[in-house]
PDB file of N, CA and C in Angstrom:
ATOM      1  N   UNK A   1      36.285 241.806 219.507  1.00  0.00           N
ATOM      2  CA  UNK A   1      36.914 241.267 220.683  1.00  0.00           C
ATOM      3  C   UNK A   1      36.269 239.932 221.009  1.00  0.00           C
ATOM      4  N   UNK A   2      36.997 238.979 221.571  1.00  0.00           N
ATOM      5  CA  UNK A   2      36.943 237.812 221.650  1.00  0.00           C
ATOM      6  C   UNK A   2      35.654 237.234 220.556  1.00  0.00           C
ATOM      7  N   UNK A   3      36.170 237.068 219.494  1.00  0.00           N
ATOM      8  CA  UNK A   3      35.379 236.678 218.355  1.00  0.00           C
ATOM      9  C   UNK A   3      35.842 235.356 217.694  1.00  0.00           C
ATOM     10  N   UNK A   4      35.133 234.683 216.980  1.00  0.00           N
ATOM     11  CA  UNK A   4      35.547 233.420 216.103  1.00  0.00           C
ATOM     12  C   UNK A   4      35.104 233.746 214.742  1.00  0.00           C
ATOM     13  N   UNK A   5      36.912 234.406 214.480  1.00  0.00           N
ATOM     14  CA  UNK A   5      36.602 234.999 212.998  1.00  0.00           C
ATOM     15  C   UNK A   5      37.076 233.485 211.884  1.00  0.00           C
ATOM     16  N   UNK A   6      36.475 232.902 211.275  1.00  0.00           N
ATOM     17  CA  UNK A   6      36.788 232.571 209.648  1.00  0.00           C
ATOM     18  C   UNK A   6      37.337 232.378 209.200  1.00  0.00           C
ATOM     19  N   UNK A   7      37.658 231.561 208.453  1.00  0.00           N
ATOM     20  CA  UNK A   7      38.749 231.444 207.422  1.00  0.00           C
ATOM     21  C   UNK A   7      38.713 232.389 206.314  1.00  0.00           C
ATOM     22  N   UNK A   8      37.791 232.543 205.777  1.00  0.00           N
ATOM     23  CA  UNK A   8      37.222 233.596 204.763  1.00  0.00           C
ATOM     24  C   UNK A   8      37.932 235.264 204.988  1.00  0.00           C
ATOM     25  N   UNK A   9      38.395 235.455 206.233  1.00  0.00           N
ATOM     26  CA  UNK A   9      38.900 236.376 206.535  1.00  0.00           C
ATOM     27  C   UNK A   9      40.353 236.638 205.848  1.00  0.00           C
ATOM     28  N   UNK A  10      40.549 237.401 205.141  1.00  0.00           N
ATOM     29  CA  UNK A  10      42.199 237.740 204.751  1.00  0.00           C
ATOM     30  C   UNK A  10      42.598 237.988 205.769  1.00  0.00           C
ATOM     31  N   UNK A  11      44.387 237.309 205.654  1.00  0.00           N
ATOM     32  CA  UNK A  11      45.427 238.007 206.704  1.00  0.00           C
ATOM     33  C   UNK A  11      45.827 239.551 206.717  1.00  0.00           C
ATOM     34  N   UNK A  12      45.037 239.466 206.286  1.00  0.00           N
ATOM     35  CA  UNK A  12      45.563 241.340 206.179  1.00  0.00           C
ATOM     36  C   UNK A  12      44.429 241.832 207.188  1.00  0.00           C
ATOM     37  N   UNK A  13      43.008 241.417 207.289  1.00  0.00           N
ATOM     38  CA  UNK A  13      42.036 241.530 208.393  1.00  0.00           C
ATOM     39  C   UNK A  13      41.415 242.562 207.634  1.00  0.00           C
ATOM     40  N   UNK A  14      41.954 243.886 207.469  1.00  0.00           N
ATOM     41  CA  UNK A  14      41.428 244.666 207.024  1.00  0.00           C
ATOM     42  C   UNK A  14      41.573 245.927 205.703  1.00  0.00           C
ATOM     43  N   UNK A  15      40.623 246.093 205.070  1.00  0.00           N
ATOM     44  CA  UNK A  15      40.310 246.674 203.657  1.00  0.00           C
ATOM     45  C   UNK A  15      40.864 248.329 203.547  1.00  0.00           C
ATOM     46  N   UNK A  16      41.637 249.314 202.721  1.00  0.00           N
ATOM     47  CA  UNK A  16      41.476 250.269 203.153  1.00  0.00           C
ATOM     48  C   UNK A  16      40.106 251.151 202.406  1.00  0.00           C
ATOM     49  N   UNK A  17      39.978 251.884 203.092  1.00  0.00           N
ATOM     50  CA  UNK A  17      38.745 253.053 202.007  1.00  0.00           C
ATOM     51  C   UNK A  17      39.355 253.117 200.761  1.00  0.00           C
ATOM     52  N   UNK A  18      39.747 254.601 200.373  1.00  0.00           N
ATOM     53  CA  UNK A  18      39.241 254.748 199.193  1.00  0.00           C
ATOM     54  C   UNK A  18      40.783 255.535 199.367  1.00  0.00           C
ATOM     55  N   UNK A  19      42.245 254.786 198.716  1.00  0.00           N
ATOM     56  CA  UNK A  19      43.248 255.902 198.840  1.00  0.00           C
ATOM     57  C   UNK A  19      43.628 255.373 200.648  1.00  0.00           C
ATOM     58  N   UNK A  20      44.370 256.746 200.789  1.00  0.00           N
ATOM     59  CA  UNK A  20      44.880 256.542 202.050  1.00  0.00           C
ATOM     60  C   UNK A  20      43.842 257.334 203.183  1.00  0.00           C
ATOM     61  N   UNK A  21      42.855 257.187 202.920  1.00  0.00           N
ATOM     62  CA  UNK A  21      41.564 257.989 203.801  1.00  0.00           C
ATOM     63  C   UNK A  21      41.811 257.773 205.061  1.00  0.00           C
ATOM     64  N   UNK A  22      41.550 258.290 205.978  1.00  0.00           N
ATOM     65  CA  UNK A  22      41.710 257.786 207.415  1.00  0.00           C
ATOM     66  C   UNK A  22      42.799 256.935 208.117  1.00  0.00           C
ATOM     67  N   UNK A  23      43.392 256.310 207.239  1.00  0.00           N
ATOM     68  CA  UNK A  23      44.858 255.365 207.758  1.00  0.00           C
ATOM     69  C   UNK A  23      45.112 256.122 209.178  1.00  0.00           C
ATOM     70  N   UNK A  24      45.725 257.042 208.799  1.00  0.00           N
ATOM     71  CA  UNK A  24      46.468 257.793 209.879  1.00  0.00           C
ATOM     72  C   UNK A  24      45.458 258.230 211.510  1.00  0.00           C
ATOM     73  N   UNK A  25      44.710 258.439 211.214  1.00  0.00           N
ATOM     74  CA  UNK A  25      43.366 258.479 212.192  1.00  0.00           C
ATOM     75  C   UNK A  25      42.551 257.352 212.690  1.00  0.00           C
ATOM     76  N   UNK A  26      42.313 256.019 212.238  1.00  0.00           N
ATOM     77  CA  UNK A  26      41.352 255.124 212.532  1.00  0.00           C
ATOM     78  C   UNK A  26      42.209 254.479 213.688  1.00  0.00           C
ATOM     79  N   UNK A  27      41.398 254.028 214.579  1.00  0.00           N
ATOM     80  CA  UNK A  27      41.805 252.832 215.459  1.00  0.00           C
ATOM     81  C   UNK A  27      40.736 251.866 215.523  1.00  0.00           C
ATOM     82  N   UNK A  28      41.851 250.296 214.929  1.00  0.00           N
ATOM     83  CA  UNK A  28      40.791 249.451 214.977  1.00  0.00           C
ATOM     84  C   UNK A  28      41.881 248.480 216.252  1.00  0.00           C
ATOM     85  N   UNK A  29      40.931 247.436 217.062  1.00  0.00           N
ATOM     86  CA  UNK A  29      41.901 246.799 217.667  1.00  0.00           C
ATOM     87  C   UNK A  29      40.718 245.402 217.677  1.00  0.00           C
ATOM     88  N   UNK A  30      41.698 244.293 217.606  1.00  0.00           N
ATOM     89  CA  UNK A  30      41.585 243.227 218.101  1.00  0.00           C
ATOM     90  C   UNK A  30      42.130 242.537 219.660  1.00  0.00           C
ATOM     91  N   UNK A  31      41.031 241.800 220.433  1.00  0.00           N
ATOM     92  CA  UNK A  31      41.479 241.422 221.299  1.00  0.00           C
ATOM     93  C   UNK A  31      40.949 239.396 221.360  1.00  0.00           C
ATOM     94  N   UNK A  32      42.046 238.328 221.571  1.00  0.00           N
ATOM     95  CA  UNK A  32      41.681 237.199 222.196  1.00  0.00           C
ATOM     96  C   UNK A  32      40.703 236.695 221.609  1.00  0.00           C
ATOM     97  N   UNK A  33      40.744 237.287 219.927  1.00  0.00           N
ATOM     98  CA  UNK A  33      40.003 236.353 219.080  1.00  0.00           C
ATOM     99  C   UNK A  33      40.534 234.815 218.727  1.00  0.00           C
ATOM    100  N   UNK A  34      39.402 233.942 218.460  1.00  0.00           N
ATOM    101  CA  UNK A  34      39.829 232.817 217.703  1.00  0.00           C
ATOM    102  C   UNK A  34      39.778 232.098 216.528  1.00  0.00           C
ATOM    103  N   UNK A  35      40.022 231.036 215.935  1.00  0.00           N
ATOM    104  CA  UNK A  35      39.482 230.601 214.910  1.00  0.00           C
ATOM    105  C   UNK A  35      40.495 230.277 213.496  1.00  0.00           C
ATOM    106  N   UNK A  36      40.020 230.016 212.520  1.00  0.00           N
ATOM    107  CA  UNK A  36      41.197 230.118 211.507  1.00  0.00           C
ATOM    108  C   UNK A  36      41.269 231.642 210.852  1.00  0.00           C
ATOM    109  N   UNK A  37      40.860 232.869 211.207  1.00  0.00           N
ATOM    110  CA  UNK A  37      41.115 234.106 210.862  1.00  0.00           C
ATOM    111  C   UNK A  37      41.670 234.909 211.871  1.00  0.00           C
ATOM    112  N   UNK A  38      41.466 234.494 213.145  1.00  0.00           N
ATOM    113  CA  UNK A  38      42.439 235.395 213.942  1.00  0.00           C
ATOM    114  C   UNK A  38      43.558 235.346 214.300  1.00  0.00           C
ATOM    115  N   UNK A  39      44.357 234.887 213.191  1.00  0.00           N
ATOM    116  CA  UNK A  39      46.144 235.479 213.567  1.00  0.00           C
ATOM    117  C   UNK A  39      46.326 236.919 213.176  1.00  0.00           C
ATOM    118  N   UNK A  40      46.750 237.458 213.915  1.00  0.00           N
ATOM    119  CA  UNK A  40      47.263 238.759 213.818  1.00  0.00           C
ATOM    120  C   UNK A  40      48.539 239.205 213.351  1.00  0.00           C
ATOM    121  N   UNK A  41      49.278 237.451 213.028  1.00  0.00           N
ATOM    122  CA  UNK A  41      50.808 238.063 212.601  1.00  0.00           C
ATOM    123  C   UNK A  41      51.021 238.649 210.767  1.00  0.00           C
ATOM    124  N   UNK A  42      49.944 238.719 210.352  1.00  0.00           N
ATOM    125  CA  UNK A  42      49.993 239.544 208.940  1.00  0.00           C
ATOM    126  C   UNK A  42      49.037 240.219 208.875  1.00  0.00           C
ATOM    127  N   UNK A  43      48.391 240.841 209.407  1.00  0.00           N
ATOM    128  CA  UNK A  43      47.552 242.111 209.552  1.00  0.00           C
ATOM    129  C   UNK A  43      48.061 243.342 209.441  1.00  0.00           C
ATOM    130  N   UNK A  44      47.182 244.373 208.941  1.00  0.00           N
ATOM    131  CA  UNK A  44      47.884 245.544 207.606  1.00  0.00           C
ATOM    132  C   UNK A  44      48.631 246.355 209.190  1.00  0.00           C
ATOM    133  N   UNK A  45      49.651 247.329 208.668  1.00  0.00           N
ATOM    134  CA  UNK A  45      50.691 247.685 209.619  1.00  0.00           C
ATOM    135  C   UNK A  45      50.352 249.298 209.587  1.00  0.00           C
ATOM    136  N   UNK A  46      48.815 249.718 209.547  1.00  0.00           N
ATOM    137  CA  UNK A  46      48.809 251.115 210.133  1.00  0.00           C
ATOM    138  C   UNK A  46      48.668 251.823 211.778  1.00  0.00           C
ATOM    139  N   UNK A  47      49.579 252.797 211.530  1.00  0.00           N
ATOM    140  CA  UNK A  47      49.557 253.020 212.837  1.00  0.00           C
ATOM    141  C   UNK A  47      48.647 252.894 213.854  1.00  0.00           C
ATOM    142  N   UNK A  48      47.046 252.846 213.424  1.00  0.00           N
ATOM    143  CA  UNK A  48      46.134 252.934 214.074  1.00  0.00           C
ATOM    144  C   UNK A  48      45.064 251.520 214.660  1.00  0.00           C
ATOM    145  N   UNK A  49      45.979 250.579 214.089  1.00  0.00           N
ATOM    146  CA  UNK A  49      45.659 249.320 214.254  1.00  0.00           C
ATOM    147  C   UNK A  49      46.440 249.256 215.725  1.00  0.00           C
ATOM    148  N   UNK A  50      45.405 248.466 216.148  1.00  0.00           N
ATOM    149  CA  UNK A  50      46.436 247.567 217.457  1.00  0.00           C
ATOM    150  C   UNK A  50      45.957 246.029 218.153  1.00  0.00           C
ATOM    151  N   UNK A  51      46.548 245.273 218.329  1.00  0.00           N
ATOM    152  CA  UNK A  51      46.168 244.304 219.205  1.00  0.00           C
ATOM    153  C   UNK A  51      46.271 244.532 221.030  1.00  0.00           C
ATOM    154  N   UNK A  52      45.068 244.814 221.608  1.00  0.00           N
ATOM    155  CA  UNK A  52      45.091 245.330 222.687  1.00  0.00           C
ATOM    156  C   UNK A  52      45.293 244.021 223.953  1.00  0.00           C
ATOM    157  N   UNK A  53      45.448 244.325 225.060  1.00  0.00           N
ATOM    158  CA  UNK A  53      45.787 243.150 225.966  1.00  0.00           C
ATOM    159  C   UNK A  53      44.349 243.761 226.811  1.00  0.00           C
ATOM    160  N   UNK A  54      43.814 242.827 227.924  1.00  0.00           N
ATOM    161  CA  UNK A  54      42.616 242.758 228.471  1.00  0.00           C
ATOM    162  C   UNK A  54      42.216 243.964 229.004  1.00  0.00           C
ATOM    163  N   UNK A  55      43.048 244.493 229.914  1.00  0.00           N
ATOM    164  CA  UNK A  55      43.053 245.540 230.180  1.00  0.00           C
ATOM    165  C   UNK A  55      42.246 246.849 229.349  1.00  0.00           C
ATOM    166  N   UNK A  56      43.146 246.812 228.406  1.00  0.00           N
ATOM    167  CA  UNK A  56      42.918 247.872 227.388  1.00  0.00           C
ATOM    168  C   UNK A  56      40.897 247.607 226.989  1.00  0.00           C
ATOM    169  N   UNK A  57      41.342 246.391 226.583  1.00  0.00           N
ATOM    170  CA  UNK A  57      39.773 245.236 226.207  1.00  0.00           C
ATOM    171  C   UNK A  57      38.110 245.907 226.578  1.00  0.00           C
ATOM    172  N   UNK A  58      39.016 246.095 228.572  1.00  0.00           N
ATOM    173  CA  UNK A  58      37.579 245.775 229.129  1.00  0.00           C
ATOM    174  C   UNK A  58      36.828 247.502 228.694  1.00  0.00           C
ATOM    175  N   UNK A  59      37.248 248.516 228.058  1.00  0.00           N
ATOM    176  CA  UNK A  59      37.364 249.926 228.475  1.00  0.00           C
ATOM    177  C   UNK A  59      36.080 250.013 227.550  1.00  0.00           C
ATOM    178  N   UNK A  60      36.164 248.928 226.529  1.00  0.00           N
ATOM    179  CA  UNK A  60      35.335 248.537 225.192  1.00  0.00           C
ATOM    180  C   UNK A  60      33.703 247.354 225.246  1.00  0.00           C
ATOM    181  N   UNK A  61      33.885 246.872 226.843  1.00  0.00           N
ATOM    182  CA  UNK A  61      32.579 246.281 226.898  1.00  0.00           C
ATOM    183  C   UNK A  61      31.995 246.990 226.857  1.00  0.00           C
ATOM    184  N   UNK A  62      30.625 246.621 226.963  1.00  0.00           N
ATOM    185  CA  UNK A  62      29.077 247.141 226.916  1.00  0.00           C
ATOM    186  C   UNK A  62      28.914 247.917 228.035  1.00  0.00           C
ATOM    187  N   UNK A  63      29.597 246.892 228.911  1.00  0.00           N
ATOM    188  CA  UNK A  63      29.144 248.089 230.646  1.00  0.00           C
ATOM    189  C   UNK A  63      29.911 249.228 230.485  1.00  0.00           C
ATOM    190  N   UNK A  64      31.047 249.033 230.436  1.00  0.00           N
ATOM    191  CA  UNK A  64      32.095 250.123 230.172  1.00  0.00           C
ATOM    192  C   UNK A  64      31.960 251.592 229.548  1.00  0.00           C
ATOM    193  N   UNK A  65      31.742 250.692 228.354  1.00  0.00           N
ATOM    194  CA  UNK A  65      31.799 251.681 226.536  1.00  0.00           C
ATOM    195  C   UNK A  65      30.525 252.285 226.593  1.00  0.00           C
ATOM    196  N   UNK A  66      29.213 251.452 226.907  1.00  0.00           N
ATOM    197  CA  UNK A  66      27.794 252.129 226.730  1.00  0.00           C
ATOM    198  C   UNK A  66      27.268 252.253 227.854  1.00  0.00           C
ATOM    199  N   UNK A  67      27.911 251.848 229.281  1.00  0.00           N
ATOM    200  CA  UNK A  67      27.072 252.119 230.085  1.00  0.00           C
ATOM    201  C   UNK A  67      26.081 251.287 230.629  1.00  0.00           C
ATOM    202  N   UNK A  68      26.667 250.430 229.908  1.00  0.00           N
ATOM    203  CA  UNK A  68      25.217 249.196 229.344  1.00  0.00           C
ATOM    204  C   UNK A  68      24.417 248.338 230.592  1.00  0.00           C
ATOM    205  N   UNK A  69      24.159 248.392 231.891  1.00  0.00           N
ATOM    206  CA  UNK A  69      23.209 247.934 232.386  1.00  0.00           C
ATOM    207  C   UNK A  69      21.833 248.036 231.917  1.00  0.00           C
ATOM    208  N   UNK A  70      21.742 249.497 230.953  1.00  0.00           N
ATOM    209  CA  UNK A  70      20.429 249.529 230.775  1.00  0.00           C
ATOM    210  C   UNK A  70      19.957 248.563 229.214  1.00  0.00           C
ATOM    211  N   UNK A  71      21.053 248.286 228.900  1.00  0.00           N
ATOM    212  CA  UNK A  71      20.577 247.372 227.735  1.00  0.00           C
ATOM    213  C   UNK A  71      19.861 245.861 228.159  1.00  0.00           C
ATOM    214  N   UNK A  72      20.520 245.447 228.994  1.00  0.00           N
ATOM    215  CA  UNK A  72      19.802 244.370 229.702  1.00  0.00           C
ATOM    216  C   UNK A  72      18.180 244.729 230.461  1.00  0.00           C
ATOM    217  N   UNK A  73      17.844 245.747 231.010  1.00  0.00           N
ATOM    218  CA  UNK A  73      16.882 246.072 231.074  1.00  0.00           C
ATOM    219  C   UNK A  73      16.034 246.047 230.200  1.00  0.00           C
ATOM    220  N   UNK A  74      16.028 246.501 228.930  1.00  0.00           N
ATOM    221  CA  UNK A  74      15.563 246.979 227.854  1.00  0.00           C
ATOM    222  C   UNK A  74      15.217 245.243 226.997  1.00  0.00           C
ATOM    223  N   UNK A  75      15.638 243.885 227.590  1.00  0.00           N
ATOM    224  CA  UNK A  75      14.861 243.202 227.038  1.00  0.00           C
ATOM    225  C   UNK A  75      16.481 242.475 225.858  1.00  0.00           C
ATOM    226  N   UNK A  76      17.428 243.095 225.653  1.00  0.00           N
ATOM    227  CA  UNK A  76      18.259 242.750 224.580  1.00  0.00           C
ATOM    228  C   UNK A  76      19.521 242.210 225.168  1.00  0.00           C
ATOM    229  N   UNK A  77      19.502 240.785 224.982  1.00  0.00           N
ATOM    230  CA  UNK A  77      20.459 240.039 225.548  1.00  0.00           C
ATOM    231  C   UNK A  77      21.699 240.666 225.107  1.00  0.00           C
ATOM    232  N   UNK A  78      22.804 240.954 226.345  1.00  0.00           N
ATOM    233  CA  UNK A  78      24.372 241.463 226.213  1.00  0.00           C
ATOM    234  C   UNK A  78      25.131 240.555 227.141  1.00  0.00           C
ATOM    235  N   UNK A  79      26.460 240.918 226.977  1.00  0.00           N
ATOM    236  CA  UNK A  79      27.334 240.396 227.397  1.00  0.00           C
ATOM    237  C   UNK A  79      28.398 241.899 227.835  1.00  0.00           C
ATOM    238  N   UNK A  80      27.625 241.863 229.359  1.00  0.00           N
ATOM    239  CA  UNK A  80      28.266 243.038 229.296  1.00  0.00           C
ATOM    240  C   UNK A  80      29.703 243.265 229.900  1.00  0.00           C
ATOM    241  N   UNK A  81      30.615 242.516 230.103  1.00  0.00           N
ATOM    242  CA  UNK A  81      32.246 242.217 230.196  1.00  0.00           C
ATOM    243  C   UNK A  81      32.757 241.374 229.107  1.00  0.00           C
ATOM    244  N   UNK A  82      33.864 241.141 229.509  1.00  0.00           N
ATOM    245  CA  UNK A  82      34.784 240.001 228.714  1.00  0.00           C
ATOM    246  C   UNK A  82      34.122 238.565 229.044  1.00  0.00           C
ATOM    247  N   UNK A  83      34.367 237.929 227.940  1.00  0.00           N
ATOM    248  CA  UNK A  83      34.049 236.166 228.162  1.00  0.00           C
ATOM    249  C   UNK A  83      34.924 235.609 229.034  1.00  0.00           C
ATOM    250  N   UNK A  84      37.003 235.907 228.867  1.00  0.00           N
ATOM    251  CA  UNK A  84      37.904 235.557 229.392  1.00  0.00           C
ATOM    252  C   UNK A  84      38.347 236.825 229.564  1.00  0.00           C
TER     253      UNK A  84
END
């Protein structure tokens, strides 16, 4: 999420395992990345992929997802919301 992915990045974004392993089960999502790798309009079409809107985003910060005030305590610089 909000990342500056690469050119180096294929449009496809992402690799599968091994076969159709997990397809049907994984959720990966991108949010309000930039750069020359984050277009999302040819990225692989499994169900479990998604491009999420902010909302969805924030559920995945640090404060949110881990709870994370205490990581800042602990000495280890975070970012614990969205940038935008």
């Amino acid at each position: 999420m909000e990342s500056e992915i690469g050119e180096f990045i294929h449009p496809d974004g992402w690799t599968p395992w091994e076969g159709n392993f997990a397809l049907n089960t994984l959720y990966y999502a991108e949010y309000n990345n930039t750069g020359p790798g984050a277009s999302t309009s040819a990225r692989v079409k499994w169900p479990g992929y998604k491009v999420i809107n902010k909302e969805e985003a924030s559920k995945y910060t640090v404060a949110n997802f881990l709870k994370g005030t205490w990581v800042q305590t602990s000495g280890v610089p975070s970012q614990q919301g969205l940038y935008n």
